[in-house]
N, C-alpha and C. Protein backbone atom coordinates (compact mmCIF):
# COMPACT_ATOMS: atom_id res chain seq x y z
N UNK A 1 14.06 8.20 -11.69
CA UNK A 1 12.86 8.63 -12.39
C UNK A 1 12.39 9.95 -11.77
N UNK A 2 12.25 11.32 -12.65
CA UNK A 2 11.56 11.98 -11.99
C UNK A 2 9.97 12.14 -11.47
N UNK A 3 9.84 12.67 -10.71
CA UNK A 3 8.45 12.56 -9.77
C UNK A 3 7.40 12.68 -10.92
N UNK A 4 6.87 13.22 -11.97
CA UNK A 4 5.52 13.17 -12.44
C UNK A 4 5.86 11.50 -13.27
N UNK A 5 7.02 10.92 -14.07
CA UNK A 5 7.30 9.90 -14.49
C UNK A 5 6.86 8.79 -13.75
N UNK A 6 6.96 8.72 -12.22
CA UNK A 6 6.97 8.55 -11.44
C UNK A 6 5.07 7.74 -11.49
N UNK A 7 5.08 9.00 -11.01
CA UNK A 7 3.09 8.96 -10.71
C UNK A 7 2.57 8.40 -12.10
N UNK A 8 2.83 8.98 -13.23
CA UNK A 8 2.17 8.46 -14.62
C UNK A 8 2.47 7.09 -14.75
N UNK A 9 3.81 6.29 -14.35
CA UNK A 9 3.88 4.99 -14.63
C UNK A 9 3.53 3.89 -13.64
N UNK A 10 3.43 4.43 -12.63
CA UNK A 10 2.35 3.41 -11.64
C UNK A 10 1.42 2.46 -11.88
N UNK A 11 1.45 0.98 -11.39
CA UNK A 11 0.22 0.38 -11.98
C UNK A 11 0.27 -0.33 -11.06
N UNK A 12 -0.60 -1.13 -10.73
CA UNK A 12 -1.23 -2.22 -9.96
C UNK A 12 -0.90 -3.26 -10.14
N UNK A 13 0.27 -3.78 -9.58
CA UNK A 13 0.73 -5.37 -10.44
C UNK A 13 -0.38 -6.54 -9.82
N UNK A 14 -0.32 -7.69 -10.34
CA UNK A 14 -1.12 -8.40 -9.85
C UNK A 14 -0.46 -9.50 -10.85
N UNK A 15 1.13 -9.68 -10.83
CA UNK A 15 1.46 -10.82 -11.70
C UNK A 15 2.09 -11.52 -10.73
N UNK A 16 2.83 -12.49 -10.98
CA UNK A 16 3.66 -13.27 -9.70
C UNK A 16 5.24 -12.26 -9.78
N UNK A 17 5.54 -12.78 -8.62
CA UNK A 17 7.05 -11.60 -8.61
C UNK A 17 8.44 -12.79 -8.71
N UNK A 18 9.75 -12.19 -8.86
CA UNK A 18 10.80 -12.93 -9.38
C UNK A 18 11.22 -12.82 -7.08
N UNK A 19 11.89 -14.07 -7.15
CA UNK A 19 12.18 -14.81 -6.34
C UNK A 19 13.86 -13.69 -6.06
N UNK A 20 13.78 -12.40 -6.33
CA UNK A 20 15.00 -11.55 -5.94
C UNK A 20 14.76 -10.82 -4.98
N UNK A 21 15.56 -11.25 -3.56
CA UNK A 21 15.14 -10.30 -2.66
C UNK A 21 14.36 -8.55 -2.62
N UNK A 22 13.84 -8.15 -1.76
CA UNK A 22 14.22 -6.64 -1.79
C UNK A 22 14.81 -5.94 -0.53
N UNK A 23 15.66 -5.41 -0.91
CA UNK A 23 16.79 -4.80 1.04
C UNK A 23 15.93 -4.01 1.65
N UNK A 24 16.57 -4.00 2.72
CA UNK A 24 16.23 -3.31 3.93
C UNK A 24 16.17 -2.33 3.89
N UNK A 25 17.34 -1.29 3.30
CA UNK A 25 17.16 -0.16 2.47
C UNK A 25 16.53 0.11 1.83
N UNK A 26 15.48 -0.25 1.08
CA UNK A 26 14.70 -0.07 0.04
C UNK A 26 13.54 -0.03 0.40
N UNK A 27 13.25 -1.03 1.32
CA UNK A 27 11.92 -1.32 2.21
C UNK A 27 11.83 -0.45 3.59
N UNK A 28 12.95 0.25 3.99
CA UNK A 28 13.30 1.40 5.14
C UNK A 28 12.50 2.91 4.16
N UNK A 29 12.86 3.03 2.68
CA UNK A 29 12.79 4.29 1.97
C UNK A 29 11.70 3.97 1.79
N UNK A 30 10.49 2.41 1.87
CA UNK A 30 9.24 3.01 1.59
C UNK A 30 8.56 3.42 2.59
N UNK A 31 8.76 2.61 3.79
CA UNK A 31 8.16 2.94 4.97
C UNK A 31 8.42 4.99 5.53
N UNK A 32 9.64 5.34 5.20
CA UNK A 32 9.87 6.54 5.21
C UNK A 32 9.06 7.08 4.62
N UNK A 33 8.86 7.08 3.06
CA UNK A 33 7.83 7.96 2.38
C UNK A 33 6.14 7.78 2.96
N UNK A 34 6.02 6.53 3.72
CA UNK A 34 4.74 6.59 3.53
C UNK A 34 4.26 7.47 4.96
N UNK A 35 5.64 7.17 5.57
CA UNK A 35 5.35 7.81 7.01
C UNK A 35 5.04 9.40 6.75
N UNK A 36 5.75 9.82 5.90
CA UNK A 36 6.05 11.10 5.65
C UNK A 36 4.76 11.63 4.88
N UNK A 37 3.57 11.17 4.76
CA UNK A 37 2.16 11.42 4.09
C UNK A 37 2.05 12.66 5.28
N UNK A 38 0.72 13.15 4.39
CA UNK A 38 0.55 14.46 5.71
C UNK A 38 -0.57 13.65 6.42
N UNK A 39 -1.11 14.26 7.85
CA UNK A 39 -1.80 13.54 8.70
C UNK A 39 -2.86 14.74 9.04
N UNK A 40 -4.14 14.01 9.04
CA UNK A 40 -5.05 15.06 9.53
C UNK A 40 -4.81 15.76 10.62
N UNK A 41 -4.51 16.92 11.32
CA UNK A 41 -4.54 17.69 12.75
C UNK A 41 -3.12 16.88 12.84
N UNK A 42 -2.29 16.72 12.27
CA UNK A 42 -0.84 16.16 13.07
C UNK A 42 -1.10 14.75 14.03
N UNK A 43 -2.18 13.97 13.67
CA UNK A 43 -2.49 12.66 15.07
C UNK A 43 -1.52 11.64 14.51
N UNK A 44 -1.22 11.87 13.43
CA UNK A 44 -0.36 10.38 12.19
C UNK A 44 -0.65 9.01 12.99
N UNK A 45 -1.79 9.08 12.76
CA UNK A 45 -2.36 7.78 12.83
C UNK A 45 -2.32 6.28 12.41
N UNK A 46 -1.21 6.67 11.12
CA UNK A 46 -0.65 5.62 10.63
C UNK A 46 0.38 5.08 10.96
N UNK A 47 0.77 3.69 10.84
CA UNK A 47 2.34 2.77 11.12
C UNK A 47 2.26 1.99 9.89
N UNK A 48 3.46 1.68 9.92
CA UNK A 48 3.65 0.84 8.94
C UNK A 48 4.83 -0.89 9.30
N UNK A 49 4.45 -1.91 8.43
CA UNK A 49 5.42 -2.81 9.18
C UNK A 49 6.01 -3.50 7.71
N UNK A 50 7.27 -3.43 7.48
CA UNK A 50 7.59 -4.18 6.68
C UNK A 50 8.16 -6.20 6.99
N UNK A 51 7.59 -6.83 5.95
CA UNK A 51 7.91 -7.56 5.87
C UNK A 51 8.84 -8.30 5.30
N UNK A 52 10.04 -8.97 5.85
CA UNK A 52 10.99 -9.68 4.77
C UNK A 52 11.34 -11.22 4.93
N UNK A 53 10.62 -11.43 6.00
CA UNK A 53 11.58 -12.70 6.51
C UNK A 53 10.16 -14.10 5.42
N UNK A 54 10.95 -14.44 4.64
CA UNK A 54 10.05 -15.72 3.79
C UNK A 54 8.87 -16.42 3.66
N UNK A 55 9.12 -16.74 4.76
CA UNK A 55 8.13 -17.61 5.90
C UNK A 55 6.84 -17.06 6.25
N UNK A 56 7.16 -15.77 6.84
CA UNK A 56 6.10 -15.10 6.84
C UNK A 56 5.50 -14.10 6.00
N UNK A 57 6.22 -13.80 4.86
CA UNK A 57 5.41 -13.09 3.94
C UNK A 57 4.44 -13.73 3.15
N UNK A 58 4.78 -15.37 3.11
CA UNK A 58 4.49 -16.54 2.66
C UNK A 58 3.08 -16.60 3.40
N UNK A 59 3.10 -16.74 4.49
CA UNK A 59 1.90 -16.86 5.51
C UNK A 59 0.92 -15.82 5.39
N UNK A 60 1.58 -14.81 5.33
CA UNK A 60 0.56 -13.42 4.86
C UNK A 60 -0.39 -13.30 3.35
N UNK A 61 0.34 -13.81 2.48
CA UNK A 61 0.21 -13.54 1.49
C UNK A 61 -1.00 -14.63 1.07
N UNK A 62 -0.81 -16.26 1.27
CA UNK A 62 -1.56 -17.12 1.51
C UNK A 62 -2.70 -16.83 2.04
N UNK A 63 -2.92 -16.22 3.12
CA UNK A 63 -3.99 -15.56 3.53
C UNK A 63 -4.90 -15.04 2.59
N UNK A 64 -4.45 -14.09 1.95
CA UNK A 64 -5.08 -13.43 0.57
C UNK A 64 -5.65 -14.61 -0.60
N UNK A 65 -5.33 -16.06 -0.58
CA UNK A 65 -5.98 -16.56 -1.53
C UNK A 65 -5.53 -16.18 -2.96
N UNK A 66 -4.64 -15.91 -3.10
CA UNK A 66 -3.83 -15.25 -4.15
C UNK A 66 -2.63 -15.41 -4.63
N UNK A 67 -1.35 -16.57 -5.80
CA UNK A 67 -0.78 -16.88 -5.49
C UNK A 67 0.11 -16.12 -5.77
N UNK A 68 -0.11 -14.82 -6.42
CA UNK A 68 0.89 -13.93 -7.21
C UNK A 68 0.92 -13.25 -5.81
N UNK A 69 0.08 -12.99 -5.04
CA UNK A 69 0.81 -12.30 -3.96
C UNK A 69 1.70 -13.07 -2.88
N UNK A 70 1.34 -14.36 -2.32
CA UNK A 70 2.20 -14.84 -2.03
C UNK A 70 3.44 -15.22 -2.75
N UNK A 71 3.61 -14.66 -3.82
CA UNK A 71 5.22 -14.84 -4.58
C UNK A 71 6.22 -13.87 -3.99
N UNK A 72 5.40 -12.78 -3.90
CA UNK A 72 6.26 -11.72 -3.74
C UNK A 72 7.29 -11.49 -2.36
N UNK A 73 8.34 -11.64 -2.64
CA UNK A 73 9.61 -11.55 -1.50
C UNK A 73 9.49 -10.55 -0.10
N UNK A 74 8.52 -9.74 -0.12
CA UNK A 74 8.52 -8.65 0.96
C UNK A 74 7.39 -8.26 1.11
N UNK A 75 6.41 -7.26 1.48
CA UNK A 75 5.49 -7.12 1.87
C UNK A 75 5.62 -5.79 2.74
N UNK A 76 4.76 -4.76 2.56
CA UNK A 76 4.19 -3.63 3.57
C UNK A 76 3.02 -3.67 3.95
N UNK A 77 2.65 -3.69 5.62
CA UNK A 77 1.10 -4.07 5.66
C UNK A 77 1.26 -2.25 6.71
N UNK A 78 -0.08 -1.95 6.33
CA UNK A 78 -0.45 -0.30 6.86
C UNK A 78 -1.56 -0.35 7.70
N UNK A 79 -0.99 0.14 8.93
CA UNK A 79 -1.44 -0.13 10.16
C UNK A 79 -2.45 1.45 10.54
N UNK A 80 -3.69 1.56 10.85
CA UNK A 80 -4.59 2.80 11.41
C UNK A 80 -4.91 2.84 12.92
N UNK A 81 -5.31 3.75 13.61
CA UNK A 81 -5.72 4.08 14.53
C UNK A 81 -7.05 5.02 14.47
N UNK A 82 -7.99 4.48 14.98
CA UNK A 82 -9.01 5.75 14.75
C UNK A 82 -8.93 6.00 15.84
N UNK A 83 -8.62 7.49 15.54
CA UNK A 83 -8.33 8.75 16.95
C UNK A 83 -9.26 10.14 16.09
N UNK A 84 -9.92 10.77 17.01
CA UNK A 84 -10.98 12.01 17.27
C UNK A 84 -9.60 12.74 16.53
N UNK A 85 -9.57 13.80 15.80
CA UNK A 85 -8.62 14.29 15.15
C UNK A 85 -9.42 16.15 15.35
N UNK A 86 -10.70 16.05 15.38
CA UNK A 86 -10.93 17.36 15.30
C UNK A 86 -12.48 17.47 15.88
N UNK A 87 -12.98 18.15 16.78
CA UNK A 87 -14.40 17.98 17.34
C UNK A 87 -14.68 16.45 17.31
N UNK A 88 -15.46 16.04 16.39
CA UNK A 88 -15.96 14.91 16.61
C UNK A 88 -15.34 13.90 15.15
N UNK A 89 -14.80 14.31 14.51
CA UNK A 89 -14.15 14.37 13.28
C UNK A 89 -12.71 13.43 13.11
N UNK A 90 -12.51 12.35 12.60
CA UNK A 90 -11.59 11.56 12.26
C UNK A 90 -11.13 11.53 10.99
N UNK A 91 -10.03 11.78 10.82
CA UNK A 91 -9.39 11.80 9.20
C UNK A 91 -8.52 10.33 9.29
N UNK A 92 -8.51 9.22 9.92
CA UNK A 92 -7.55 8.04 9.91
C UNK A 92 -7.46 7.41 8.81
N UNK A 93 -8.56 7.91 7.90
CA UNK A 93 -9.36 6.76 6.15
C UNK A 93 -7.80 7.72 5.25
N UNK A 94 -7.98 9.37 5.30
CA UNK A 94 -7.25 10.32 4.23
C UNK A 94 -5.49 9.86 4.84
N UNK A 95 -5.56 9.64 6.13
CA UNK A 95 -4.46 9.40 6.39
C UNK A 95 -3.07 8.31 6.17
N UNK A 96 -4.12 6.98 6.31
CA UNK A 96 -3.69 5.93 5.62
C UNK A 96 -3.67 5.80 4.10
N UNK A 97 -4.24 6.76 3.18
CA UNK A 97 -4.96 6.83 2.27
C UNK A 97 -3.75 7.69 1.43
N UNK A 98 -3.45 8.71 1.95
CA UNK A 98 -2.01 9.52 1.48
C UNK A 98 -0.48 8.63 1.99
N UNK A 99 -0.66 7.93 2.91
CA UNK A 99 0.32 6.89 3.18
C UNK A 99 0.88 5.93 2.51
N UNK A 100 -0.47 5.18 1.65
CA UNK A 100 -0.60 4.02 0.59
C UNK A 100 -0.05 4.82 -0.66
N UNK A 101 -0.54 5.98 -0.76
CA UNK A 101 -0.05 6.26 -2.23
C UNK A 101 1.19 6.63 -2.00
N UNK A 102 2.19 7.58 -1.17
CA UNK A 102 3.34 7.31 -0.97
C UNK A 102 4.10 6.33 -0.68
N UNK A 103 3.68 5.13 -0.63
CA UNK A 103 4.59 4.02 -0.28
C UNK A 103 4.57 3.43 -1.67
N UNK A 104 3.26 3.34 -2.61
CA UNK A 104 3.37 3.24 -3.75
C UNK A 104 4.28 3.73 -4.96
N UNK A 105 4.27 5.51 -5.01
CA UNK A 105 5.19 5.69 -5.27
C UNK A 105 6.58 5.46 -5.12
N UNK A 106 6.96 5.22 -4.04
CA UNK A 106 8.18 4.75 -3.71
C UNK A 106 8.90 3.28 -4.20
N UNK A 107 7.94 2.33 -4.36
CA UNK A 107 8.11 1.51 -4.85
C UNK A 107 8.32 1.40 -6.31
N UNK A 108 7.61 2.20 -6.68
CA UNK A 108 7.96 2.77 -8.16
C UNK A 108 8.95 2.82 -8.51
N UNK A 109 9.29 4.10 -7.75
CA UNK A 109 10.78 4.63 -8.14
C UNK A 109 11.57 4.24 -7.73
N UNK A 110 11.62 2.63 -7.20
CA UNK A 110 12.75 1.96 -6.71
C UNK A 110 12.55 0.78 -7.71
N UNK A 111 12.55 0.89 -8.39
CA UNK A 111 11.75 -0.33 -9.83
C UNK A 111 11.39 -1.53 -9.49
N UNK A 112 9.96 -1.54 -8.36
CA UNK A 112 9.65 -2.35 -7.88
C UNK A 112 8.16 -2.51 -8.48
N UNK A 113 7.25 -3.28 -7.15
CA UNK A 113 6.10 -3.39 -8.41
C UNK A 113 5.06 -3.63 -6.97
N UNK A 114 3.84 -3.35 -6.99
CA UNK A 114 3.35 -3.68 -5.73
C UNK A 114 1.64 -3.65 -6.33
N UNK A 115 0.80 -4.05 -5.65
CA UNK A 115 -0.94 -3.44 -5.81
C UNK A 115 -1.27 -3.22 -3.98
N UNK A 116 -2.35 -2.12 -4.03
CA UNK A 116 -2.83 -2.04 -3.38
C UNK A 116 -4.45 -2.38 -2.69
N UNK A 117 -3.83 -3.86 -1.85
CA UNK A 117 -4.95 -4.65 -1.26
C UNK A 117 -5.32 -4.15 0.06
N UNK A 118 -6.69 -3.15 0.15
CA UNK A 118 -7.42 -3.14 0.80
C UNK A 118 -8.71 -3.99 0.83
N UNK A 119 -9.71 -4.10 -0.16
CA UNK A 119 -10.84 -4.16 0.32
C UNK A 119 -11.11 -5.74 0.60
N UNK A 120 -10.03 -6.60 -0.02
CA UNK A 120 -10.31 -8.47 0.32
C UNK A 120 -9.82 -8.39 1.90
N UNK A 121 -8.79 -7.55 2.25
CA UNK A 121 -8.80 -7.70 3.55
C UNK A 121 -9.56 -7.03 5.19
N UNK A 122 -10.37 -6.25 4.31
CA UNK A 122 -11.15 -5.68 5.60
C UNK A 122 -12.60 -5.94 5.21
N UNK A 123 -13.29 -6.90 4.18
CA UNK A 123 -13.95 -7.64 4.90
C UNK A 123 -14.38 -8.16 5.88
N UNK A 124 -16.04 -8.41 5.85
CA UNK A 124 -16.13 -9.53 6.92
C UNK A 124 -15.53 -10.56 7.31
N UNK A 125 -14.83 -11.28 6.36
CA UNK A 125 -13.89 -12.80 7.10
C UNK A 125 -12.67 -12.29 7.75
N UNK A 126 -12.34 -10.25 7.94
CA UNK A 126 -11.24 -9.94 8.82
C UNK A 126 -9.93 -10.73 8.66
N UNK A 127 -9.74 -10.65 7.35
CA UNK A 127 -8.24 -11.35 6.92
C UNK A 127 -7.55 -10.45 7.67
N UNK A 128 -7.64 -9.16 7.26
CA UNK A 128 -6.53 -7.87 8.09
C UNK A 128 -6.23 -7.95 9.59
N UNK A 129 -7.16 -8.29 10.05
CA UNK A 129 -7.16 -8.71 11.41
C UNK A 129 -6.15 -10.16 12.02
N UNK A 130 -6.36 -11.13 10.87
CA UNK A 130 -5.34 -12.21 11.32
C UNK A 130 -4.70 -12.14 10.87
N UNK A 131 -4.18 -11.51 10.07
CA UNK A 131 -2.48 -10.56 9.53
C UNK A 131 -2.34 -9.97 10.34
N UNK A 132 -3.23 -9.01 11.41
CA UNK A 132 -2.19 -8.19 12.33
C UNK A 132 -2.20 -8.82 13.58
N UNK A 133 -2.68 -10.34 13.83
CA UNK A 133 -2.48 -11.24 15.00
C UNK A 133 -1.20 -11.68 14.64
N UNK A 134 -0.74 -12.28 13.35
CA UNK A 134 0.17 -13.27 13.31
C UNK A 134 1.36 -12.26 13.44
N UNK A 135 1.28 -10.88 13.27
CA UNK A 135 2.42 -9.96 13.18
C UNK A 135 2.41 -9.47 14.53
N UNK A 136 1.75 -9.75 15.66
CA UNK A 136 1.42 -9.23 17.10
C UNK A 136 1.18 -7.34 17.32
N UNK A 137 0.07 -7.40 16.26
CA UNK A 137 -0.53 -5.93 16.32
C UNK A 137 -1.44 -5.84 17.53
N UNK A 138 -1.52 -4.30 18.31
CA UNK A 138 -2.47 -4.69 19.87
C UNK A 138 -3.52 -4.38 18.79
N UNK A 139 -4.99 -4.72 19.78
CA UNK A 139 -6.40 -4.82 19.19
C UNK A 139 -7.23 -2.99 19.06
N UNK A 140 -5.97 -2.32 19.23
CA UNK A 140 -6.60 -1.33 19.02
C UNK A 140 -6.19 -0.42 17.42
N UNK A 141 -5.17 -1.26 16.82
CA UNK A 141 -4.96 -1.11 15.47
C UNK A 141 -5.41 -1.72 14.59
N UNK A 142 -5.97 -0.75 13.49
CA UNK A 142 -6.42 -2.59 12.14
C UNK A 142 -5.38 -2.30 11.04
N UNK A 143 -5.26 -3.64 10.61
CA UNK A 143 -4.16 -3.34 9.92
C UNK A 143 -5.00 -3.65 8.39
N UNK A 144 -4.84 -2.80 7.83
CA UNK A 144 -6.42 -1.87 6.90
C UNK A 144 -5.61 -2.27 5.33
N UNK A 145 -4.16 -2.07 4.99
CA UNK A 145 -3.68 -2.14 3.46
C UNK A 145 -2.65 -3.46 3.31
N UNK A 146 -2.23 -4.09 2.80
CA UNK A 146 -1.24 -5.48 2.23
C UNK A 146 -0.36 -5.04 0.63
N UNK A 147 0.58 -4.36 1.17
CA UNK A 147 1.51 -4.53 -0.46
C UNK A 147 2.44 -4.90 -0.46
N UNK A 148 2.14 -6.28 -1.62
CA UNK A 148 3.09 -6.91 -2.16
C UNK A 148 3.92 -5.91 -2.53
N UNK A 149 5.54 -7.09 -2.21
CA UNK A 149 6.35 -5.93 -2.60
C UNK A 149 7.67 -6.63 -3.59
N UNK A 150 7.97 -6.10 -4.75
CA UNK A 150 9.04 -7.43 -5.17
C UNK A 150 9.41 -6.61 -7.25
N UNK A 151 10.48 -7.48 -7.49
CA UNK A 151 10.17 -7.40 -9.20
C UNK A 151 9.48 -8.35 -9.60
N UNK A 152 8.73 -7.86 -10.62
CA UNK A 152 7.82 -8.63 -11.81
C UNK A 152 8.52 -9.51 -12.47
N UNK A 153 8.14 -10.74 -12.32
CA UNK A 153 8.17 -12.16 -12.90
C UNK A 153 7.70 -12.26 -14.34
N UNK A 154 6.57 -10.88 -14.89
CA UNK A 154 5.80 -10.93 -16.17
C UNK A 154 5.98 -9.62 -16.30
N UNK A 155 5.42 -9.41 -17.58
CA UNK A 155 5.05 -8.15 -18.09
C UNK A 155 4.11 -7.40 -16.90
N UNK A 156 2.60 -8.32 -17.47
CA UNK A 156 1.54 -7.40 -16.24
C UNK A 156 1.04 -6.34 -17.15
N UNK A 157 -0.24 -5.84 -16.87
CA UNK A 157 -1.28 -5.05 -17.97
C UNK A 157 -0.77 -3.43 -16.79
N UNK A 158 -1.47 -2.17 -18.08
CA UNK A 158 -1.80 -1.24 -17.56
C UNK A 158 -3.06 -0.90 -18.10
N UNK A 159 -3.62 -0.26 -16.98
CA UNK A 159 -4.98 0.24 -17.59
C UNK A 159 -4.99 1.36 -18.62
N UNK A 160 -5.87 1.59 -18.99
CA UNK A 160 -6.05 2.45 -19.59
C UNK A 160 -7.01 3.90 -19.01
N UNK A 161 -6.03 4.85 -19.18
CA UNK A 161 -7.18 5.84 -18.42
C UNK A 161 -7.93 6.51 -19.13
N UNK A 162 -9.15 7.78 -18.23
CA UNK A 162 -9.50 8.13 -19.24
C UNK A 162 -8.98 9.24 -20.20
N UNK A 163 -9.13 10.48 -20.75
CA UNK A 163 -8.21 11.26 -21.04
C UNK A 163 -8.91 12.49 -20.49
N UNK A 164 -7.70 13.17 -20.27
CA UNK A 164 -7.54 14.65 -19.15
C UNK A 164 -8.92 15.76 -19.80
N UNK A 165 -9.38 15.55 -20.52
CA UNK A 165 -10.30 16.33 -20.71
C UNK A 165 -11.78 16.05 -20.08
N UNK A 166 -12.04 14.29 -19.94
CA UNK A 166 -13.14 14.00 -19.49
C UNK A 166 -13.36 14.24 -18.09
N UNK A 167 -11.94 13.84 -17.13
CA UNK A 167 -12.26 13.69 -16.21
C UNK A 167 -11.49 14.98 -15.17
N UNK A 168 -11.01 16.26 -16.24
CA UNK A 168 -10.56 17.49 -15.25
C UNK A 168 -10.64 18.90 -16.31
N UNK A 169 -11.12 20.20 -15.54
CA UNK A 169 -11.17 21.41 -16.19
C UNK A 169 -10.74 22.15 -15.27
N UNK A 170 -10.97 23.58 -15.98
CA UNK A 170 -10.61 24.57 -15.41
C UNK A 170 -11.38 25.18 -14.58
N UNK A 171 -12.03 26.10 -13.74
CA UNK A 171 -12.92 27.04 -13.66
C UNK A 171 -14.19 26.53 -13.67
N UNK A 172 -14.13 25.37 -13.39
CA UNK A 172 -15.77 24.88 -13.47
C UNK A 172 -16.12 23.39 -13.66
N UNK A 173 -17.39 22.75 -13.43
CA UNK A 173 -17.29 21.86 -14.39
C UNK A 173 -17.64 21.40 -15.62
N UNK A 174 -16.79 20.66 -16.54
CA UNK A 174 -16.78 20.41 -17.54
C UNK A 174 -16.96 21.70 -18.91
N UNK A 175 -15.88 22.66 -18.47
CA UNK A 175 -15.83 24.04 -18.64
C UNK A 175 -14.17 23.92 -19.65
């Protein structure tokens, strides 16, 4: 798929996934892309950990309260560091943030299917937190994103966006 195909067909799965592995290779090329995000001041504050082994994607996923995510065969959970990046100034949010969407894409274009779960897990009940105990993360990382990772079991919806005129111009706004 080429790269804008790519970005335009992206969606947020949230269906259950088919019980077909995904390789090591495949799950190596997302962790690559996501590593490869740019990083505020060069600190790359981000890690990433893939998951494959059953058992525990199972355990992870359960966590979430969610059974379409515990379907899914693999798993990327995205690991931050908040580090001073510039005077007093931390970019660790843009960093993980350009990370997620490259690992997204990647999954894409490996005709895979994933959503991106942040905000059920960095809650107050710190799900992210006992996802990055059971994975033996030290306490100075949070492990901040959860994507399912796998093929679609269903169809699965796309949104609808809005159209390029409402929400971008030229030279101004709404120009």
């Amino acid at each position: 798929m080429e790269l804008f195909d790519v970005i335009k067909h992206r969606r947020s799965y949230r269906g259950m996934y088919q019980q077909k592995p995904v390789s090591r290779d495949q799950l190596r090329a997302i962790m690559e892309a996501a590593l490869a995000a740019p990083s505020g001041c060069n600190k790359q504050t981000t890690s990433v950990i893939a998951v494959d082994d059953p058992a525990l994607v199972k355990q992870l996923g359960d966590m979430l309260e969610a059974p379409h995510f515990a379907s899914a065969p693999a798993a990327i959970c995205i690991l931050t560091e908040k580090k001073i990046a510039y005077r007093d100034r931390t970019y660790y949010i843009q960093d993980y943030s350009a990370a997620i969407q490259n690992a997204l894409l990647a999954i894409e274009a490996l005709g895979l299917e994933s959503c991106w779960v942040e905000g059920h897990i960095t809650d107050a009940d710190r799900i992210g937190r006992r996802m990055a105990d059971v994975l033996g993360v030290p306490e100075n990382l949070d492990l901040v994103c959860y994507l399912p990772v796998g093929y679609a079991a269903e169809e699965g919806t796309r949104v609808k966006k809005l159209p390029f005129e409402e929400r971008a111009w030229f030279n101004g706004y709404r120009k």
